[in-house]
C-alpha atoms as a PDB file:
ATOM      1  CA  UNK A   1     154.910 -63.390 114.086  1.00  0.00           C
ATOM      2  CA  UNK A   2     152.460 -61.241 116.395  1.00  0.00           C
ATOM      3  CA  UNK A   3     152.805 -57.413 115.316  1.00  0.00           C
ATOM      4  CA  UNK A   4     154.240 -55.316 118.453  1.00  0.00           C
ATOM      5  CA  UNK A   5     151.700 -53.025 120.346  1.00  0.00           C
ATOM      6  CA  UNK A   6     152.638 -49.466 120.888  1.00  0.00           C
ATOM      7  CA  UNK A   7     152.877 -47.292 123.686  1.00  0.00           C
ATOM      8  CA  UNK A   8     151.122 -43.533 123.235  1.00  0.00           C
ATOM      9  CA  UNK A   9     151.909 -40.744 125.626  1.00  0.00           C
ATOM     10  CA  UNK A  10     149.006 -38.367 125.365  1.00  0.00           C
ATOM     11  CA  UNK A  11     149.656 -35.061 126.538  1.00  0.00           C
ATOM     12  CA  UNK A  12     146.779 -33.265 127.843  1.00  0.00           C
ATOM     13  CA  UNK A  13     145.027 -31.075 130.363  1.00  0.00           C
ATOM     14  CA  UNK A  14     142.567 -33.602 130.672  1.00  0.00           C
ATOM     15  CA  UNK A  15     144.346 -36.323 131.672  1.00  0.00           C
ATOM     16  CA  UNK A  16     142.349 -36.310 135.154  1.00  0.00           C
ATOM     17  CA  UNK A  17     139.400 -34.381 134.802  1.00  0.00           C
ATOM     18  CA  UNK A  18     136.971 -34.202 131.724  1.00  0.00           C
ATOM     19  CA  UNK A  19     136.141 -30.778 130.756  1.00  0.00           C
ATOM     20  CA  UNK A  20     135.412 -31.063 127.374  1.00  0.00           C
ATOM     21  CA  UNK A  21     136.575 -32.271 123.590  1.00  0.00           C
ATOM     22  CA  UNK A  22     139.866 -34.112 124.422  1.00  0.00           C
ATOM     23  CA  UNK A  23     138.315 -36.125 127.330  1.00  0.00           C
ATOM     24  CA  UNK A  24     135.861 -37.265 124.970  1.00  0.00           C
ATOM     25  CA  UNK A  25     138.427 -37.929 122.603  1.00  0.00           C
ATOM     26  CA  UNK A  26     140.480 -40.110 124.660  1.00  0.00           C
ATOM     27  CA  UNK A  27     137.278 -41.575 126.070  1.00  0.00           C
ATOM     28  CA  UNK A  28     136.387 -42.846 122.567  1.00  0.00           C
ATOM     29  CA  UNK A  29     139.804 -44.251 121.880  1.00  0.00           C
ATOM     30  CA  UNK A  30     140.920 -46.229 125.350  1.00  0.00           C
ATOM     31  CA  UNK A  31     137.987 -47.984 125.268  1.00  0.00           C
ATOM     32  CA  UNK A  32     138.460 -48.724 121.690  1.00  0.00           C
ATOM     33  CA  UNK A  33     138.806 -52.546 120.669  1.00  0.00           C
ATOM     34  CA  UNK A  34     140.549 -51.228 117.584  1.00  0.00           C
ATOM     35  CA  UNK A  35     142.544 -48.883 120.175  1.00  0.00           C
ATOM     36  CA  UNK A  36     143.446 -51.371 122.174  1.00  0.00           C
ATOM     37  CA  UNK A  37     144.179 -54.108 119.641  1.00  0.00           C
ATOM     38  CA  UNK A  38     147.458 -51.958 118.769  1.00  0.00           C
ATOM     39  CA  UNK A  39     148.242 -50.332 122.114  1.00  0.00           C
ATOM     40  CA  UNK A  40     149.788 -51.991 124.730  1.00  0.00           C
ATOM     41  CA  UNK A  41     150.278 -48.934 127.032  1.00  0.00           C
ATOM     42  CA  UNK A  42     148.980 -45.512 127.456  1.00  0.00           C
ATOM     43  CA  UNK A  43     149.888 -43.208 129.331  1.00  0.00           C
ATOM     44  CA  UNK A  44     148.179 -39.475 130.061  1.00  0.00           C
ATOM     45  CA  UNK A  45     150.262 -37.009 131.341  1.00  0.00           C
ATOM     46  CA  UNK A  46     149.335 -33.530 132.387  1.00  0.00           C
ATOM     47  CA  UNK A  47     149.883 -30.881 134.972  1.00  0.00           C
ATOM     48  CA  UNK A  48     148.481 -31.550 138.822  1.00  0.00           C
ATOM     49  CA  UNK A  49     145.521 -29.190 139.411  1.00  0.00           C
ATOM     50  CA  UNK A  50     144.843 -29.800 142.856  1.00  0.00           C
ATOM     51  CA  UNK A  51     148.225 -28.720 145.126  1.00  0.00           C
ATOM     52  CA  UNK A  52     146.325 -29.070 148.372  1.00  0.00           C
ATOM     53  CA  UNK A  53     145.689 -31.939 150.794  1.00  0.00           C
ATOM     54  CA  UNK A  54     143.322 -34.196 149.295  1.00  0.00           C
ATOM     55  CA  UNK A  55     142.210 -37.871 149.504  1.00  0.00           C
ATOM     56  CA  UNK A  56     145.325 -39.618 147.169  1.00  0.00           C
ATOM     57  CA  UNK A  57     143.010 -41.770 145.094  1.00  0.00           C
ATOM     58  CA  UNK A  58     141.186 -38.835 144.481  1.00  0.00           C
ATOM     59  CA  UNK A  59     143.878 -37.328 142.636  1.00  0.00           C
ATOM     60  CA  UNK A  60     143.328 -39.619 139.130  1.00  0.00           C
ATOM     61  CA  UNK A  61     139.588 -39.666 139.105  1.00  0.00           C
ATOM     62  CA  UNK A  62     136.837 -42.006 139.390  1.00  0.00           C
ATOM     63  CA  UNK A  63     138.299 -45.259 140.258  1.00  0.00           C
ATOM     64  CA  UNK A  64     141.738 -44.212 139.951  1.00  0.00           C
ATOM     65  CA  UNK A  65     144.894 -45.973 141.407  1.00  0.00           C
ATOM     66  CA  UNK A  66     147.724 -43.979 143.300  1.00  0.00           C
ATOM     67  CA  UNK A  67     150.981 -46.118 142.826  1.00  0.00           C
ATOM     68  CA  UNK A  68     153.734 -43.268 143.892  1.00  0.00           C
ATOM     69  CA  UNK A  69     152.978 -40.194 145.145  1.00  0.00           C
ATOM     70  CA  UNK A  70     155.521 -37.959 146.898  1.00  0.00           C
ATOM     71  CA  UNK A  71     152.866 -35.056 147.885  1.00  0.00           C
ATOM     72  CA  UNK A  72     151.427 -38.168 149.187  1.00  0.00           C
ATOM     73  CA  UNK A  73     154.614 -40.184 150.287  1.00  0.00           C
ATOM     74  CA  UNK A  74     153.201 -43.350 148.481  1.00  0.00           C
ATOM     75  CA  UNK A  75     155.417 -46.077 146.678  1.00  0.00           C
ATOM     76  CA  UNK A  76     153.475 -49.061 146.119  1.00  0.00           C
ATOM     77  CA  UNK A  77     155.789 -50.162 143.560  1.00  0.00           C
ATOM     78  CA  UNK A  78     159.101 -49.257 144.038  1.00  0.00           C
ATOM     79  CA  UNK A  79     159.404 -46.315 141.515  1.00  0.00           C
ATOM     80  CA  UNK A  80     160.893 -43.550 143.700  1.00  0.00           C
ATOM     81  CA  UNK A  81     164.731 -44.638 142.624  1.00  0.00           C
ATOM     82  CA  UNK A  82     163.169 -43.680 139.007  1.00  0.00           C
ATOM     83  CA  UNK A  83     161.273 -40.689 139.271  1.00  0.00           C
ATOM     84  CA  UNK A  84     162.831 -38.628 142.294  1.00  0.00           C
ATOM     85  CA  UNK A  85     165.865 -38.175 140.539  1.00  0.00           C
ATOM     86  CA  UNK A  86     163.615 -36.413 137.731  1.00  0.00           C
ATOM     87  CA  UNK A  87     161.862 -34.414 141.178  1.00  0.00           C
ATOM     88  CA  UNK A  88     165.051 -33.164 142.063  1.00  0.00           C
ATOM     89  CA  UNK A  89     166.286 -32.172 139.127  1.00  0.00           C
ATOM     90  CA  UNK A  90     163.113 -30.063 138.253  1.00  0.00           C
ATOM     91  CA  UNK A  91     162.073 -29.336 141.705  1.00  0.00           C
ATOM     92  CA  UNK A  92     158.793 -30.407 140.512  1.00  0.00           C
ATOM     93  CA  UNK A  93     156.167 -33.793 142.353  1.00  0.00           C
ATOM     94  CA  UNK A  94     154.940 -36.071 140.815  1.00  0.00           C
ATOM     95  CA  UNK A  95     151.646 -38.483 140.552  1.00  0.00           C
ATOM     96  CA  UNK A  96     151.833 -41.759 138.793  1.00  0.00           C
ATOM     97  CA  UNK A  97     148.816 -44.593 139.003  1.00  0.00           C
ATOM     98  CA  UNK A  98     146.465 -46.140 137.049  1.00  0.00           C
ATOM     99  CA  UNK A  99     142.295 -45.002 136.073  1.00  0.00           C
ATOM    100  CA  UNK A 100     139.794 -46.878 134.293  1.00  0.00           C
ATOM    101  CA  UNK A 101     137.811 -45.635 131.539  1.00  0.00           C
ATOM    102  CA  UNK A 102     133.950 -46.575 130.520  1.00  0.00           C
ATOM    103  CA  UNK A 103     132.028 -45.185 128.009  1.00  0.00           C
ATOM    104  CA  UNK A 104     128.576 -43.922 129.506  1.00  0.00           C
ATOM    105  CA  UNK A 105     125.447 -46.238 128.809  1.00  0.00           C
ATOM    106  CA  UNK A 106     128.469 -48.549 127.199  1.00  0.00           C
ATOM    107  CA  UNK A 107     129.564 -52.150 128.101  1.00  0.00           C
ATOM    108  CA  UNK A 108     133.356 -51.223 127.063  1.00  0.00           C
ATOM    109  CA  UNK A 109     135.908 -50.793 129.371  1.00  0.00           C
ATOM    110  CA  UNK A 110     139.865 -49.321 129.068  1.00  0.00           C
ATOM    111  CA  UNK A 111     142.169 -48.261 131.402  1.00  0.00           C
ATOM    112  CA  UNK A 112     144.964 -46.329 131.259  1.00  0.00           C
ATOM    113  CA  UNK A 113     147.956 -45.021 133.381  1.00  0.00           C
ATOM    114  CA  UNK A 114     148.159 -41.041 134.473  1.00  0.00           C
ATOM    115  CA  UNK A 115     151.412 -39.192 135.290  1.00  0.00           C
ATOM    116  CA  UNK A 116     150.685 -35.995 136.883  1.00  0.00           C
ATOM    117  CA  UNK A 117     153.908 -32.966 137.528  1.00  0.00           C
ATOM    118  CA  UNK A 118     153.126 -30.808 139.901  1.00  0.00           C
ATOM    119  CA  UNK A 119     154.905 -27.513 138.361  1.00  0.00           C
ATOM    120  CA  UNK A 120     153.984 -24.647 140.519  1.00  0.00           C
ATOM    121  CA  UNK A 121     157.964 -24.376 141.820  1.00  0.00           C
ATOM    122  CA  UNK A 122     159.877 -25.536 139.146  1.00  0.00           C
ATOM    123  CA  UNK A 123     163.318 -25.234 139.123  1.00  0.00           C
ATOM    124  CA  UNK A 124     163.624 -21.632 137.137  1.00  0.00           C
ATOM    125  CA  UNK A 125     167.105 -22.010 135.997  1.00  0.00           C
ATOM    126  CA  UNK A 126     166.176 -24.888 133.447  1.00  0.00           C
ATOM    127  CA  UNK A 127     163.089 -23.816 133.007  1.00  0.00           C
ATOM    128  CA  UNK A 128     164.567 -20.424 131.429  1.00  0.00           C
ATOM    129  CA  UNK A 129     167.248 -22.710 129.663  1.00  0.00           C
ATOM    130  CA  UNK A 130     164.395 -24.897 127.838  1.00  0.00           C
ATOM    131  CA  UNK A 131     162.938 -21.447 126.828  1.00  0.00           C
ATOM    132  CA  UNK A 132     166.423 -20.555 125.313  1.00  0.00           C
ATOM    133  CA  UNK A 133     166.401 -24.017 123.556  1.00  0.00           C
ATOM    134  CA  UNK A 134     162.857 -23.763 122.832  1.00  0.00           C
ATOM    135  CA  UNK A 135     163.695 -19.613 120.737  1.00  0.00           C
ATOM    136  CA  UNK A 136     167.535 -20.711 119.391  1.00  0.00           C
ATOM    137  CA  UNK A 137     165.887 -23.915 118.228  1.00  0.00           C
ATOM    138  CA  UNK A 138     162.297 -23.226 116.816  1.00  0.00           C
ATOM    139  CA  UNK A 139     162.191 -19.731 117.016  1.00  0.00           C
ATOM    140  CA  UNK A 140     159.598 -19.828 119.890  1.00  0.00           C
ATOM    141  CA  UNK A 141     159.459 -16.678 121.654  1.00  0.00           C
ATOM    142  CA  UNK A 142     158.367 -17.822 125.372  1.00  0.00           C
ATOM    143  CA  UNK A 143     158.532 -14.066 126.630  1.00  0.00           C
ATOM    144  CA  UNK A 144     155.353 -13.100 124.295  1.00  0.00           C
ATOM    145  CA  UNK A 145     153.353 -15.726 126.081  1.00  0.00           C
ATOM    146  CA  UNK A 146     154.811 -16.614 129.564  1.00  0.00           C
ATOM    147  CA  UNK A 147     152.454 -14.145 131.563  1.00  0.00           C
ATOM    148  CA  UNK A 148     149.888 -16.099 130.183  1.00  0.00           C
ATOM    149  CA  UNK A 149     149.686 -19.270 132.531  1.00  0.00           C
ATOM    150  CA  UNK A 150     147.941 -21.420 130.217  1.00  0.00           C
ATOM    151  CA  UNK A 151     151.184 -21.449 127.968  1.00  0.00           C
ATOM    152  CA  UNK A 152     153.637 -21.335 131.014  1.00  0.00           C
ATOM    153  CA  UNK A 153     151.917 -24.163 132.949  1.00  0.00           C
ATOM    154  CA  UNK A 154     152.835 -26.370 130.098  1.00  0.00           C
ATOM    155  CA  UNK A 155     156.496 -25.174 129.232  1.00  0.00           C
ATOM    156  CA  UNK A 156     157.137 -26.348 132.773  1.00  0.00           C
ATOM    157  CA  UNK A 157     155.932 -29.579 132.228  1.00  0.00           C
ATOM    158  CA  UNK A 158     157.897 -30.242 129.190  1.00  0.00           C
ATOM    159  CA  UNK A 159     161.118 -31.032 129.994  1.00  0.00           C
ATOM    160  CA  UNK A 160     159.690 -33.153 134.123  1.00  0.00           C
ATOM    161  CA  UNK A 161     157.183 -35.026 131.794  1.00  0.00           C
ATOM    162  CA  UNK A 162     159.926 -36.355 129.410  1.00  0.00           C
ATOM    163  CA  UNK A 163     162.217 -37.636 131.733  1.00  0.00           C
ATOM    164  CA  UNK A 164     159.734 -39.218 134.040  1.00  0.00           C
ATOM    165  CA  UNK A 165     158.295 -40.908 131.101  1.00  0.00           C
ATOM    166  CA  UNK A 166     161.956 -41.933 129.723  1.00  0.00           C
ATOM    167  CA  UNK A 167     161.944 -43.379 133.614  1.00  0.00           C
ATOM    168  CA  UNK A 168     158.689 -45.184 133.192  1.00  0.00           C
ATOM    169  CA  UNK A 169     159.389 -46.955 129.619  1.00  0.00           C
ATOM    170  CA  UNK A 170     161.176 -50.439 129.108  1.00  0.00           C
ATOM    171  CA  UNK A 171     162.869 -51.488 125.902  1.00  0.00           C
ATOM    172  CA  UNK A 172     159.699 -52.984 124.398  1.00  0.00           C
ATOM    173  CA  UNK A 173     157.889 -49.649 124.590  1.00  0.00           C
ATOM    174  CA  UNK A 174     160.603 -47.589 122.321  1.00  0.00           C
ATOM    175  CA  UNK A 175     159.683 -46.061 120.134  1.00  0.00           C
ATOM    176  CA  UNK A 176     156.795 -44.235 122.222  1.00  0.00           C
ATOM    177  CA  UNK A 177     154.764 -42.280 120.326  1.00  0.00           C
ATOM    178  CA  UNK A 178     153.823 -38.814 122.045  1.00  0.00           C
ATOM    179  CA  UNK A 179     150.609 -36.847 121.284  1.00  0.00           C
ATOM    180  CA  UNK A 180     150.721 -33.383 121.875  1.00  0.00           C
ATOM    181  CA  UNK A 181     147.358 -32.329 122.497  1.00  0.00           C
ATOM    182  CA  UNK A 182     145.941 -28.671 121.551  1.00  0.00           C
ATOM    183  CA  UNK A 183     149.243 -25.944 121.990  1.00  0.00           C
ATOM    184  CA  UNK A 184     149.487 -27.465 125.595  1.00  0.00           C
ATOM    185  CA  UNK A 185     151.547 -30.627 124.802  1.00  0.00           C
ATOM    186  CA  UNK A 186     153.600 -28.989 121.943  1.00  0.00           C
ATOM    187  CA  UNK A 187     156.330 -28.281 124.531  1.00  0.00           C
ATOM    188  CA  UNK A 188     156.602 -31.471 125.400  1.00  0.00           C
ATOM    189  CA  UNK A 189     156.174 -32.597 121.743  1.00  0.00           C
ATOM    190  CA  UNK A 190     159.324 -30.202 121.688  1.00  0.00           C
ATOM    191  CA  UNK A 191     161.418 -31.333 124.571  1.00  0.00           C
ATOM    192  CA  UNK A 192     160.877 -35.009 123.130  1.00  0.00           C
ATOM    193  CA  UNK A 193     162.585 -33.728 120.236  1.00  0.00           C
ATOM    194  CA  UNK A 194     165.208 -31.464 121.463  1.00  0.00           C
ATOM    195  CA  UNK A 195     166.353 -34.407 124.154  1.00  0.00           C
ATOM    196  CA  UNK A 196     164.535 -37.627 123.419  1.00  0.00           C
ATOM    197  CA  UNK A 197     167.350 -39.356 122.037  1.00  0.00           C
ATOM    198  CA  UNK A 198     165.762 -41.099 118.817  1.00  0.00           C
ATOM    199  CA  UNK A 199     163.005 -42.754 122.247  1.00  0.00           C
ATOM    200  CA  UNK A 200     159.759 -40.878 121.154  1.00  0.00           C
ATOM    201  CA  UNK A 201     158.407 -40.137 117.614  1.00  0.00           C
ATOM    202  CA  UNK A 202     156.215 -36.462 118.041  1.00  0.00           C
ATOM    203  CA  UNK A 203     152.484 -36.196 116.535  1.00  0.00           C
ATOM    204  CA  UNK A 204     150.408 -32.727 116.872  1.00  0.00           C
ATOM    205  CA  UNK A 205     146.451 -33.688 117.362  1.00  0.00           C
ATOM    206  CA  UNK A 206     144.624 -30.328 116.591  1.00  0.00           C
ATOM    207  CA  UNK A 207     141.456 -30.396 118.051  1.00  0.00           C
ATOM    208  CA  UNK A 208     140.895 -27.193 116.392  1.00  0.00           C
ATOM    209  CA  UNK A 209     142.961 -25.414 113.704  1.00  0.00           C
ATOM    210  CA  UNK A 210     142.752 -22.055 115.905  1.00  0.00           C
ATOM    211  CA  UNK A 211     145.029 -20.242 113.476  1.00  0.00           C
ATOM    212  CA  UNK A 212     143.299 -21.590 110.079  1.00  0.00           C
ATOM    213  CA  UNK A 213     140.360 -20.575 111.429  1.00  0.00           C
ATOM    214  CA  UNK A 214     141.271 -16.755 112.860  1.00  0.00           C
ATOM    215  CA  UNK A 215     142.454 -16.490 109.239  1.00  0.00           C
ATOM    216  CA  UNK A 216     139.660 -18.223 107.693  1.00  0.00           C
ATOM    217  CA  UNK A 217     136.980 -16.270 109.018  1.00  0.00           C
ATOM    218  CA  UNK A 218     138.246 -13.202 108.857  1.00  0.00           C
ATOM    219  CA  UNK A 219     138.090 -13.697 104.878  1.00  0.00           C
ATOM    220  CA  UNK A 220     135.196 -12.227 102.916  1.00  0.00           C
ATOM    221  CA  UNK A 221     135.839 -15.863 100.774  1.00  0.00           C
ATOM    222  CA  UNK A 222     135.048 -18.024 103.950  1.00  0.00           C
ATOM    223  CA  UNK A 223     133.792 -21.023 102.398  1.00  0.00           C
ATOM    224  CA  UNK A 224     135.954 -21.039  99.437  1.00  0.00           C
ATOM    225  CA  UNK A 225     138.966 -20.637 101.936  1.00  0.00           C
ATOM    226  CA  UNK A 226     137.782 -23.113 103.741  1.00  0.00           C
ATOM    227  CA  UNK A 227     137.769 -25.613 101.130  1.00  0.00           C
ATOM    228  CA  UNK A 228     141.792 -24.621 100.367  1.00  0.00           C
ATOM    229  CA  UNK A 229     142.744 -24.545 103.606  1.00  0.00           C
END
């Protein structure tokens, strides 16, 4: 009996364009044989950085594929019964398609589909009752870090980006596992387990230990901490 394939949810702010160590990252593992050989579906997911009028298939990179769009008022596939309810609920628009991936100077190819939230209007009411969850739950005090819109940006994707990709997943693709990139996808990484109803199974992938290493380095015993950290 074939072994099932899983589907990954990557949560990133590079799930469009590639500005650095995470694009390289998921570069590397789309166009992975390995990668692929256990992965039926992925999926990148990530904030909308462009809210302005814009070529459509511009708005998943080079090559990409717009299949619904409602800044764009584009359903090529018949998704809008699945995903506007998630829209109105979250007064939030969303991007869904398809990109390819190729590795520079590299005959191996990948693709993989992007789901984009446009969160610059969310709807503040649940958005201030996911913070409430987020503190009562794991002690996460939002109002310490919402002025910052690096962190805020991605608390108001959380809770748009689980239910659009609870909307987007068939039986076959349960359990999906979700990667929270970096700090921005632990809300979602959060939200998925606050509300995702046994669907998701939650992995942190640290680029950097940013913590370990304030800590570290500000030890006269760097080395030696480093080794027991």
């Amino acid at each position: 009996m074939a072994k099932e394939k899983f589907t990954l949810a990557h949560i990133t702010h590079e799930a469009v364009d590639h500005i650095g160590g995470i694009g390289t990252v998921l570069a590397g593992l789309i166009t992975s044989k390995n990668y692929q050989s256990q992965v039926r579906r992925t999926i990148l997911v990530g904030p909308i950085q462009d809210h302005l009028a814009t070529d459509p298939e511009s708005r998943l990179g080079d090559g990409g594929t717009v299949l619904y769009s409602s800044i764009d008022k584009i359903d090529r596939v018949n998704l809008a019964s699945k995903l506007r309810p998630v829209e109105w609920a979250f007064n939030v628009a969303i991007v869904y398609g398809k990109r390819p991936y190729r590795l520079h100077g590299e005959e191996v190819t990948g693709e993989a589909e992007v789901l984009l939230i446009d969160v610059f209007q969310t709807n503040p009411d649940r958005l201030n009752i996911f913070k409430l969850r987020l503190w009562q739950t794991f002690g996460l005090d939002s109002s310490r870090y919402e002025k910052s819109w690096d962190y805020e940006e991605y608390v108001r994707l959380a809770e748009p980006a689980l239910y659009a990709l609870t909307a987007l997943l068939n039986d076959q693709d349960l359990p999906c596992i979700m990667f929270g990139h970096e700090f921005m996808g632990m809300p979602a990484a959060l939200a998925a387990i606050l509300d995702g109803q046994g669907k998701f199974l939650t992995v942190f992938h640290a680029h950097e230990c940013a913590t370990a290493r304030h800590i570290v380095e500000g030890h006269p015993g760097m080395t030696r901490c480093f080794t027991m950290f």
